[in-house]
Protein backbone atom coordinates (compact mmCIF):
# COMPACT_ATOMS: atom_id res chain seq x y z
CA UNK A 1 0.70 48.24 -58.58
CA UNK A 2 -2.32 49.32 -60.56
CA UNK A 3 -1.81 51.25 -64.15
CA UNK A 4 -3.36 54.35 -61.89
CA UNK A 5 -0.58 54.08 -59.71
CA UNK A 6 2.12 53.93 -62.72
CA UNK A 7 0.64 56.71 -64.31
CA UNK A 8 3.32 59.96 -65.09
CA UNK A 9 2.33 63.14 -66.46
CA UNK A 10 3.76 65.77 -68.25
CA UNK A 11 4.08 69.25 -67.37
CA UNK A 12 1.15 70.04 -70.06
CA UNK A 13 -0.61 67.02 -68.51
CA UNK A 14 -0.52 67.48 -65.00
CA UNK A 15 -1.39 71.52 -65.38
CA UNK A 16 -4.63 70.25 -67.37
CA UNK A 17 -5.22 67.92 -64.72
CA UNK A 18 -4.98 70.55 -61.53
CA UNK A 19 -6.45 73.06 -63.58
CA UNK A 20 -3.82 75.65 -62.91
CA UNK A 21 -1.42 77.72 -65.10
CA UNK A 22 1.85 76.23 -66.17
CA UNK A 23 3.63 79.24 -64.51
CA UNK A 24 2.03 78.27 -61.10
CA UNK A 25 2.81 74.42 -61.56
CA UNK A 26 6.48 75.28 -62.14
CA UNK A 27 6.99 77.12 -59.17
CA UNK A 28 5.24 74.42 -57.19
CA UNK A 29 7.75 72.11 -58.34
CA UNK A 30 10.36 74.03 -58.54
CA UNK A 31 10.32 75.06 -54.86
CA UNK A 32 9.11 71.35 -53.71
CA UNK A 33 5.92 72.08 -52.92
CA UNK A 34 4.35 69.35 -55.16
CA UNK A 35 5.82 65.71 -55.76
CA UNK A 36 7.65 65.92 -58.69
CA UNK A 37 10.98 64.56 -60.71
CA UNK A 38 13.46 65.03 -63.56
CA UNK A 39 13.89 63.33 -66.78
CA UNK A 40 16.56 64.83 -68.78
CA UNK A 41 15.77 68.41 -67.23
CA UNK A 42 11.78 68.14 -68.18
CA UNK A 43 9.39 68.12 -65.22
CA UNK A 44 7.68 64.74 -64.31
CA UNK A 45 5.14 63.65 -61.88
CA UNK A 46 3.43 60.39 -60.94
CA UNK A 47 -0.50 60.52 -60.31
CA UNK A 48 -0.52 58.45 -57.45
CA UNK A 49 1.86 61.14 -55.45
CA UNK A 50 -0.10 64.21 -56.96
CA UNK A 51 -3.56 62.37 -55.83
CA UNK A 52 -2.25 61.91 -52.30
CA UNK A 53 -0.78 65.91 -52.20
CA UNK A 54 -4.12 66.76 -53.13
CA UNK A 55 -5.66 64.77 -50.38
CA UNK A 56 -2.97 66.04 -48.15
CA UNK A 57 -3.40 69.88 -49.33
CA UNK A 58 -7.78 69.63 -48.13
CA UNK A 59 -6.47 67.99 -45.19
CA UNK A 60 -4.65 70.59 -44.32
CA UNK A 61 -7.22 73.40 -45.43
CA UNK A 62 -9.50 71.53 -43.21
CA UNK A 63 -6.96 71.87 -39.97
CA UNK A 64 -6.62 75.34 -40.83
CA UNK A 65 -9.88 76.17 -41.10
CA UNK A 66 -10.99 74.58 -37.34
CA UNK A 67 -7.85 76.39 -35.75
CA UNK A 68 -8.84 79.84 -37.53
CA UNK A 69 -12.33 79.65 -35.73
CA UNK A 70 -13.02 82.17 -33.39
CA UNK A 71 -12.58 80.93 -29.55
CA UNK A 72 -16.17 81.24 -28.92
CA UNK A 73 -17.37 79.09 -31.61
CA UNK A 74 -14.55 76.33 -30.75
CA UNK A 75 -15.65 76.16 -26.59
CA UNK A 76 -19.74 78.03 -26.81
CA UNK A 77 -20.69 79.52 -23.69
CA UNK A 78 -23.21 77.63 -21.77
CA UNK A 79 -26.51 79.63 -22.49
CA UNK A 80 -28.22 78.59 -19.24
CA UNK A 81 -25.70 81.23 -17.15
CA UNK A 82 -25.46 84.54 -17.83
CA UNK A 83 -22.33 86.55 -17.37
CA UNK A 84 -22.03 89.72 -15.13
CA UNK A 85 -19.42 92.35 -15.76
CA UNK A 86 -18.12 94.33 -13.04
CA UNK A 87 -20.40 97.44 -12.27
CA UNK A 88 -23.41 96.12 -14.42
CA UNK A 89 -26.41 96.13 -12.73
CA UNK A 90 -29.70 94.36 -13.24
């Protein structure tokens, strides 16, 4: 293993690091939606695991955002056909 790979962080650390409120990083871990761990009741969390939930969280933003598309923009109508509705006349 690399030192990268051994690397823990703090709580203080690890919000610094993500950029997000300590308030918002505890309930991530606290609910077990981030990779964390105890030590004596404080929060830890190794970087290799929080660099791979990060990877794994745009992943997933990324499959979300092609199944949100609308159905035409998934399968385009041919352009070369038009479509006729019932009653419509030319």
């Amino acid at each position: 293993m690399t030192a990268r790979q051994q690397a823990i962080f703090t709580f203080d650390e690890l919000a610094a690091y993500l950029k997000v409120g300590k308030r918002t990083l505890y309930r991530l871990a606290s609910h077990g939606e981030i990779p964390a761990f105890k030590v004596g009741g404080t929060w830890r969390f190794r970087q290799s695991e929080i660099d791979r939930w990060i990877n794994d969280q745009i992943q997933a933003g990324r499959k979300k955002e092609v199944d949100e598309q609308p159905k035409s923009a998934k399968h385009p109508v041919s352009s070369g056909r038009a479509v006729r509705r019932r009653g419509q006349t030319d």
